[in-house]
Protein backbone atom coordinates (compact mmCIF):
# COMPACT_ATOMS: atom_id res chain seq x y z
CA UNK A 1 7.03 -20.51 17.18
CA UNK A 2 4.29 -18.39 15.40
CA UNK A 3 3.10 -19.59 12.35
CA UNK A 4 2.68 -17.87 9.16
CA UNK A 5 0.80 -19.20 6.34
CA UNK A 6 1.39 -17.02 2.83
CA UNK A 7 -0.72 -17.14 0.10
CA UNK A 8 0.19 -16.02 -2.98
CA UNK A 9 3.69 -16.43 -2.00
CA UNK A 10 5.03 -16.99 -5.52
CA UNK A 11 3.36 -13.51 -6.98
CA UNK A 12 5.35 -10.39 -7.01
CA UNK A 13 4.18 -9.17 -3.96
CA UNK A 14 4.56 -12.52 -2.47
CA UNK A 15 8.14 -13.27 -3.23
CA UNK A 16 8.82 -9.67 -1.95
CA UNK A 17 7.29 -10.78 1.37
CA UNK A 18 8.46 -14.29 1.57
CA UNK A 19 12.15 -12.48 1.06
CA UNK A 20 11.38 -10.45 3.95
CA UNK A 21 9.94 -13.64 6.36
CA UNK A 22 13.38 -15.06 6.10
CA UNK A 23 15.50 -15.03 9.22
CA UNK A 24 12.68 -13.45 10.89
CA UNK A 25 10.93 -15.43 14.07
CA UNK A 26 8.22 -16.45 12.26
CA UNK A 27 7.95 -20.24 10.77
CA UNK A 28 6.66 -19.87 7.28
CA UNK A 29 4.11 -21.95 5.29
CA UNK A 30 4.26 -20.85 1.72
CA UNK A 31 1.29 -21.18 -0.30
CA UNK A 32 0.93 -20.78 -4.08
CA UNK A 33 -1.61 -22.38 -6.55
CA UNK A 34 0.32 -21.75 -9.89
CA UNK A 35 3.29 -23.82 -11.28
CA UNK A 36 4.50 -20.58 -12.81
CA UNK A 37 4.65 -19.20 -9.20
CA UNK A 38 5.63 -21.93 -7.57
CA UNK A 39 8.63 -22.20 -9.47
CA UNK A 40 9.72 -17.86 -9.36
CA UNK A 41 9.36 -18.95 -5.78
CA UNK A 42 12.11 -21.35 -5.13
CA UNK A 43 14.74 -19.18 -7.52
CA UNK A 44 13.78 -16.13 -5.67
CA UNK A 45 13.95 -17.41 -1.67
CA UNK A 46 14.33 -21.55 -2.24
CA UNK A 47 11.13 -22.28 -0.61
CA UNK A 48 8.96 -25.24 -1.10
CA UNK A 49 5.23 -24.32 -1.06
CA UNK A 50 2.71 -26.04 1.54
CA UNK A 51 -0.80 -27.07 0.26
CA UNK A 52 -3.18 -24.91 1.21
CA UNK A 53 -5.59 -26.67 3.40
CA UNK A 54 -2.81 -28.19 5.54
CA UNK A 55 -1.05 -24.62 5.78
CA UNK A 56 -4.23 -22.63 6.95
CA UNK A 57 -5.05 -25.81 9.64
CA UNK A 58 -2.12 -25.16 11.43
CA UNK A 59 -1.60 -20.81 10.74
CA UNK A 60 -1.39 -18.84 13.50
CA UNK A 61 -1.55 -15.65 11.25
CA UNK A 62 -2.98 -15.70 7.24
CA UNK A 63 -1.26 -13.07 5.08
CA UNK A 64 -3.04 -12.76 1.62
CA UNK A 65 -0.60 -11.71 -0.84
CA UNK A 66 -3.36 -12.04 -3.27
CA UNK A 67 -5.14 -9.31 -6.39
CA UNK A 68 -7.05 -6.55 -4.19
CA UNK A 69 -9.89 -7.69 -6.28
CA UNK A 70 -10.25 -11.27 -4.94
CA UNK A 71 -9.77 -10.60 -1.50
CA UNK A 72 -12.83 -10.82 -0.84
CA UNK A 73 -13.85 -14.32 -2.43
CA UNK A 74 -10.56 -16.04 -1.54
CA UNK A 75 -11.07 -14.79 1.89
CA UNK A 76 -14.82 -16.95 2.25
CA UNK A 77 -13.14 -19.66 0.32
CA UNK A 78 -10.83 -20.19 3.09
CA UNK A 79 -12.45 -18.85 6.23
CA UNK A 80 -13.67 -22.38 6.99
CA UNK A 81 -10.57 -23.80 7.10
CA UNK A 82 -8.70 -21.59 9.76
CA UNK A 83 -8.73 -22.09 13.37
CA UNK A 84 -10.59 -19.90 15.94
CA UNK A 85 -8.26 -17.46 16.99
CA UNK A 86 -6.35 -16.87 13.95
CA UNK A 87 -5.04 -13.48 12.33
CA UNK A 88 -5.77 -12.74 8.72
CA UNK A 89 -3.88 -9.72 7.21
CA UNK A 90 -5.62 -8.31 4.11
CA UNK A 91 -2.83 -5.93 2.34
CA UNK A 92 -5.51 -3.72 0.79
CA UNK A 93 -8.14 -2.20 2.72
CA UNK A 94 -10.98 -2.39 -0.35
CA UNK A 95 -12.30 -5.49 0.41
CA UNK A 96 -12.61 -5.47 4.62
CA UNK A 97 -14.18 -1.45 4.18
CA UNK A 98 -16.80 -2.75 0.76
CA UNK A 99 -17.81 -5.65 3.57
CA UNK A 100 -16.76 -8.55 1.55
CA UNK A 101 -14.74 -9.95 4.70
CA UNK A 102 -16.24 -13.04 5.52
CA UNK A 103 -18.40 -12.94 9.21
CA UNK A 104 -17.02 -15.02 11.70
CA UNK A 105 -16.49 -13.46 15.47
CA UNK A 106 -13.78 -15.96 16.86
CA UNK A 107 -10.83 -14.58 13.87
CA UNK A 108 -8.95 -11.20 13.91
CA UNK A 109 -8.83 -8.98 10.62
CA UNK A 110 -6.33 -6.90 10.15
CA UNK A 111 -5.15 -4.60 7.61
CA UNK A 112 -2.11 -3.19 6.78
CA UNK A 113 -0.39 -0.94 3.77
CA UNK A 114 2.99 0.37 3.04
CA UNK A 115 3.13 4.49 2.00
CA UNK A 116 6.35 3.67 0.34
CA UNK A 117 9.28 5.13 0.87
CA UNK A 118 9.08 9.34 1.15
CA UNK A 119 10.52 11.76 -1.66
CA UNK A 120 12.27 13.60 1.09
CA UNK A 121 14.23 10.74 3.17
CA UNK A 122 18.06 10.25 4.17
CA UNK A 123 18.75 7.11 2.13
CA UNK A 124 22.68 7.58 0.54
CA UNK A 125 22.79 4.14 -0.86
CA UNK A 126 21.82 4.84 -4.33
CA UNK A 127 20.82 1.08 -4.29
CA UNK A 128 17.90 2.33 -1.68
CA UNK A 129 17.55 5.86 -3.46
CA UNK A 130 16.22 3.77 -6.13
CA UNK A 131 13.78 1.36 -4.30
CA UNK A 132 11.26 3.83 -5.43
CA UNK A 133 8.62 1.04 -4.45
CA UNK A 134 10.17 -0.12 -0.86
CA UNK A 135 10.32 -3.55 0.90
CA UNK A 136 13.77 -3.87 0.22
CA UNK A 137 16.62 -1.41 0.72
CA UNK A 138 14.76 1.96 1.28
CA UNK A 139 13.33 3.15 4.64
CA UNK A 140 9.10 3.39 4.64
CA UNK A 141 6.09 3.73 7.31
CA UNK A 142 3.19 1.71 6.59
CA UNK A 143 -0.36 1.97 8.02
CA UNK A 144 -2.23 -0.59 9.98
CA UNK A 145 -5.91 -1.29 11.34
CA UNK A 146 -7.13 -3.94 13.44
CA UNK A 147 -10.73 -4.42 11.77
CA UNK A 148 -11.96 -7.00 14.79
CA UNK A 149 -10.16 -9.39 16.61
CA UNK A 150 -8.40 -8.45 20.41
CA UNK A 151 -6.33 -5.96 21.17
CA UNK A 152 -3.29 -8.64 21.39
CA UNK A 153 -3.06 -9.29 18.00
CA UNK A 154 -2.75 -5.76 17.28
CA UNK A 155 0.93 -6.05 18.63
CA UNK A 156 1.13 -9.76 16.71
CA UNK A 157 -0.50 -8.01 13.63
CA UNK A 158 2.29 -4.93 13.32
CA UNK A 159 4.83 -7.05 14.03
CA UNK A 160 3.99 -9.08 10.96
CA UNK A 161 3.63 -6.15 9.07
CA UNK A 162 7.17 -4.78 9.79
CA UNK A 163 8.14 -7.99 8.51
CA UNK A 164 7.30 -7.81 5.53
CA UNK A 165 7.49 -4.76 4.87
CA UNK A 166 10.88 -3.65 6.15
CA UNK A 167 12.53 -1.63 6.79
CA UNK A 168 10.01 -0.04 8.41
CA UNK A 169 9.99 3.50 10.13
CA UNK A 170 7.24 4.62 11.77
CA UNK A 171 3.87 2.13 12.36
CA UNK A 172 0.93 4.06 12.05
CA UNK A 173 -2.71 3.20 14.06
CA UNK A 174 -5.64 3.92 11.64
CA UNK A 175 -8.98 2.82 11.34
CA UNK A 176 -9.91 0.72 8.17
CA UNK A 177 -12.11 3.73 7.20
CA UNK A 178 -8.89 5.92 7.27
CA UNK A 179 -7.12 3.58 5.32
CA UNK A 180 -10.05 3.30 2.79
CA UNK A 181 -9.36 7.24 2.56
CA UNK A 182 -5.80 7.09 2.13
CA UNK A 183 -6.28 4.09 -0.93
CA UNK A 184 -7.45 4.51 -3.21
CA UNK A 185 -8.36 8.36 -2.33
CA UNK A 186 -6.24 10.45 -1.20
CA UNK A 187 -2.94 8.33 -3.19
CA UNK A 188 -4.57 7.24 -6.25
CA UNK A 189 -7.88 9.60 -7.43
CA UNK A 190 -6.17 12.47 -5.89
CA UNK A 191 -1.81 11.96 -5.81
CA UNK A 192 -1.39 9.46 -8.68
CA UNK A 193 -3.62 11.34 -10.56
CA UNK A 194 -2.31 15.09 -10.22
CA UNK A 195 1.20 13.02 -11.05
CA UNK A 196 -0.21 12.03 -14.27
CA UNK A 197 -1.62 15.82 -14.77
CA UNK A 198 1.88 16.87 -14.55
CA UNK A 199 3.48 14.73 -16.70
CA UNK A 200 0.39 15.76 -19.63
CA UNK A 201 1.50 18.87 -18.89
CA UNK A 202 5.22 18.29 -19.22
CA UNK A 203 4.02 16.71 -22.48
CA UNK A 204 2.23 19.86 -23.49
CA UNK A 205 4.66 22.16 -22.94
CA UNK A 206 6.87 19.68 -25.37
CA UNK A 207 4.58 19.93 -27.98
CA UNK A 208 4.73 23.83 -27.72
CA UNK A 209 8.25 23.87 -28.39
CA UNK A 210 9.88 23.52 -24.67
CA UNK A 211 12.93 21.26 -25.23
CA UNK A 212 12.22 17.82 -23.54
CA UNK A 213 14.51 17.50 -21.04
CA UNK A 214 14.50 20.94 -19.95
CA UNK A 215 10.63 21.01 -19.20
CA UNK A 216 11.44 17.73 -17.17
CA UNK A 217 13.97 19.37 -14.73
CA UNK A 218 12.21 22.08 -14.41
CA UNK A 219 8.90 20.20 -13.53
CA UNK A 220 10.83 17.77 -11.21
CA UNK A 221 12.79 20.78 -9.72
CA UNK A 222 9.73 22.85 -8.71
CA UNK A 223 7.77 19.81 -7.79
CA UNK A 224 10.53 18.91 -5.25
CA UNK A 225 10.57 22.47 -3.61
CA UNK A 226 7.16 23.29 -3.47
CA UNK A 227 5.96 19.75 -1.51
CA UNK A 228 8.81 20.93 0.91
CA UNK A 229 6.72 24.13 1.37
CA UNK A 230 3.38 22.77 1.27
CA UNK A 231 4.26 20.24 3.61
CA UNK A 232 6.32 21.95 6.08
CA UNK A 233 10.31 19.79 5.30
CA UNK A 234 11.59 23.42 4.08
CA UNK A 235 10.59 25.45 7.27
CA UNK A 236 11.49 28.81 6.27
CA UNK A 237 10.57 28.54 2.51
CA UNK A 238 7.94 30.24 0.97
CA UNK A 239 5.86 30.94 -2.23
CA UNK A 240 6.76 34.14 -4.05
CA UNK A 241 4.27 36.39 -4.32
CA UNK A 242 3.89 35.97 -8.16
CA UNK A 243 3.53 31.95 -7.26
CA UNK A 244 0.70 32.66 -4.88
CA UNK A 245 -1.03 34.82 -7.64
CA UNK A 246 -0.75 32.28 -10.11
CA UNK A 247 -1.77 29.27 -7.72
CA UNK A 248 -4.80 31.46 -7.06
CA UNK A 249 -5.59 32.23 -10.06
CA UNK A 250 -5.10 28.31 -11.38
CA UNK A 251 -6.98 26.95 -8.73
CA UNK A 252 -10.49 27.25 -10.41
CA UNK A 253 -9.33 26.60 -13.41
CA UNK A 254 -8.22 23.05 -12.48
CA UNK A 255 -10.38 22.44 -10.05
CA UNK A 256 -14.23 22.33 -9.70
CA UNK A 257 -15.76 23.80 -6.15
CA UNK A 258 -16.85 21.10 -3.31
CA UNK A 259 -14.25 18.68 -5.45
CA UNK A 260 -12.46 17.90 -1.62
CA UNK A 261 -16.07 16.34 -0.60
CA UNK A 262 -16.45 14.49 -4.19
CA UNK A 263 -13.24 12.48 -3.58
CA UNK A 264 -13.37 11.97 0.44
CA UNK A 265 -16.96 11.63 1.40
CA UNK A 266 -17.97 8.48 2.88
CA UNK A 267 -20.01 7.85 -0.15
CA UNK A 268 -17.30 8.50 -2.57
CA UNK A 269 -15.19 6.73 -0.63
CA UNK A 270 -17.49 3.40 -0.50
CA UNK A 271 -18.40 3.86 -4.29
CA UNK A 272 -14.66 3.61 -4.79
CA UNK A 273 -13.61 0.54 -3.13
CA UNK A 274 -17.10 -1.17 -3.86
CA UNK A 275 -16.21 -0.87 -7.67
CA UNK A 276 -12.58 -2.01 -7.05
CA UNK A 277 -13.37 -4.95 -5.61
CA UNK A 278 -16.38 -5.47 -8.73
CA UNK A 279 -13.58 -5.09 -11.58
């Protein structure tokens, strides 16, 4: 049976994954340093942790449920104590594209990340309509790379990955530079932060006199149709023409020329993750 050894198991993210691992055909070393932890472990799943050194000795495949942040140094803390051969799966793509990953040849990297589960999905559970985050009830795809390592573990690797992060739709094959692009760049300094513009704007509007929860339904209401446009769910829907003169007009005021190139150049990109894994 393949081994897993999880570290970080008793952290959110790692009881969300160890709840996954269960009745799934991999054996399971958990691994987590904190009493704290150790303890939300065994009321979440009733796991017992493994120490670390004897859990990495015998792993098969590393996840590191660990901060994006410390990737990097937890990763050379425990390269030396892995066998040749083995799989480590970094969550967060930061640390493997900065090149803080550890050099050794003979072990596979791979990284993989959930896209969460889609505003426009068939879940009717309202249990899974509300698993805004995924991982447990609602339907997401998630990205993978395989950094180094052979082309067998890729199949090991997504396996693994559906795991934990099911249920799991679709399986994408990226590159670690295209997952660089997609986090923190194209979800976080571009979506995340256009989804905080909107809400300052929903806030505005407030302040002018728009009653509260009427400037909310209306934000959420547009928001919903026009992604369905932009991105092709709503076929035959299309911007009015006043919408297209106002987008046009809007665009320059929100949005400085050559901004595209700013967020997604390789440089930008780098910068980015460099000073993610520095905070």
């Amino acid at each position: 049976m393949t081994k897993v050894a999880l570290l970080g198991a008793g952290g959110k993210m790692g009881v969300r994954l160890s709840t996954n691992l269960q009745g799934s055909r991999f054996s399971v070393d958990h691994v987590e340093v904190s009493e704290a932890g150790r303890e939300r472990l065994k009321q979440a799943v009733g796991a017992d942790c493994v120490e670390m050194d004897t859990a990495l000795s015998q792993a098969d495949v590393v996840v590191m449920a660990v901060p994006d942040r410390l990737i990097g140094k937890i990763a050379h803390d425990i390269i030396g104590k892995v066998r040749p051969g083995t799989a480590l799966i970094v969550l967060d793509a930061a640390a493997p594209y900065a090149g803080e990953m550890p050099v050794r040849p003979d072990v596979t990297y791979f990284v993989t990340h959930p896209c969460h589960p889609p505003i426009f999905n068939d879940e009717t559970d309202p249990v899974a309509k509300n698993d805004f985050f995924g991982g447990i009830h609602a339907k997401q795809h998630i990205v993978c790379a395989l950094m180094q390592g052979p082309e067998a573990h890729y199949a090991l690797c997504e396996e693994v990955a559906r795991e934990i992060y099911k249920p799991v739709m679709r399986a994408h094959r990226c590159t670690v530079e295209n997952i660089a692009m997609l986090e923190p760049a194209l979800s976080e300094t571009v979506g995340i932060t256009l989804c905080l513009a909107m809400k300052e704007a929903v806030d505005d509007v407030v302040r002018r006199g728009v009653p509260r929860e009427a400037a909310v339904d209306f934000m959420l209401g547009h928001i919903n149709i026009g992604l369905s446009i932009a991105f092709g769910v709503f076929p035959e829907g299309k911007f009015s023409d006043g919408a297209l003169y106002a987008i046009e007009q809007a665009k320059p005021q929100i949005f400085r020329d050559g901004w595209l190139d700013r967020v997604f150049s390789t440089e930008a990109v780098m910068k980015s993750v460099k000073e993610i894994c520095a905070a």
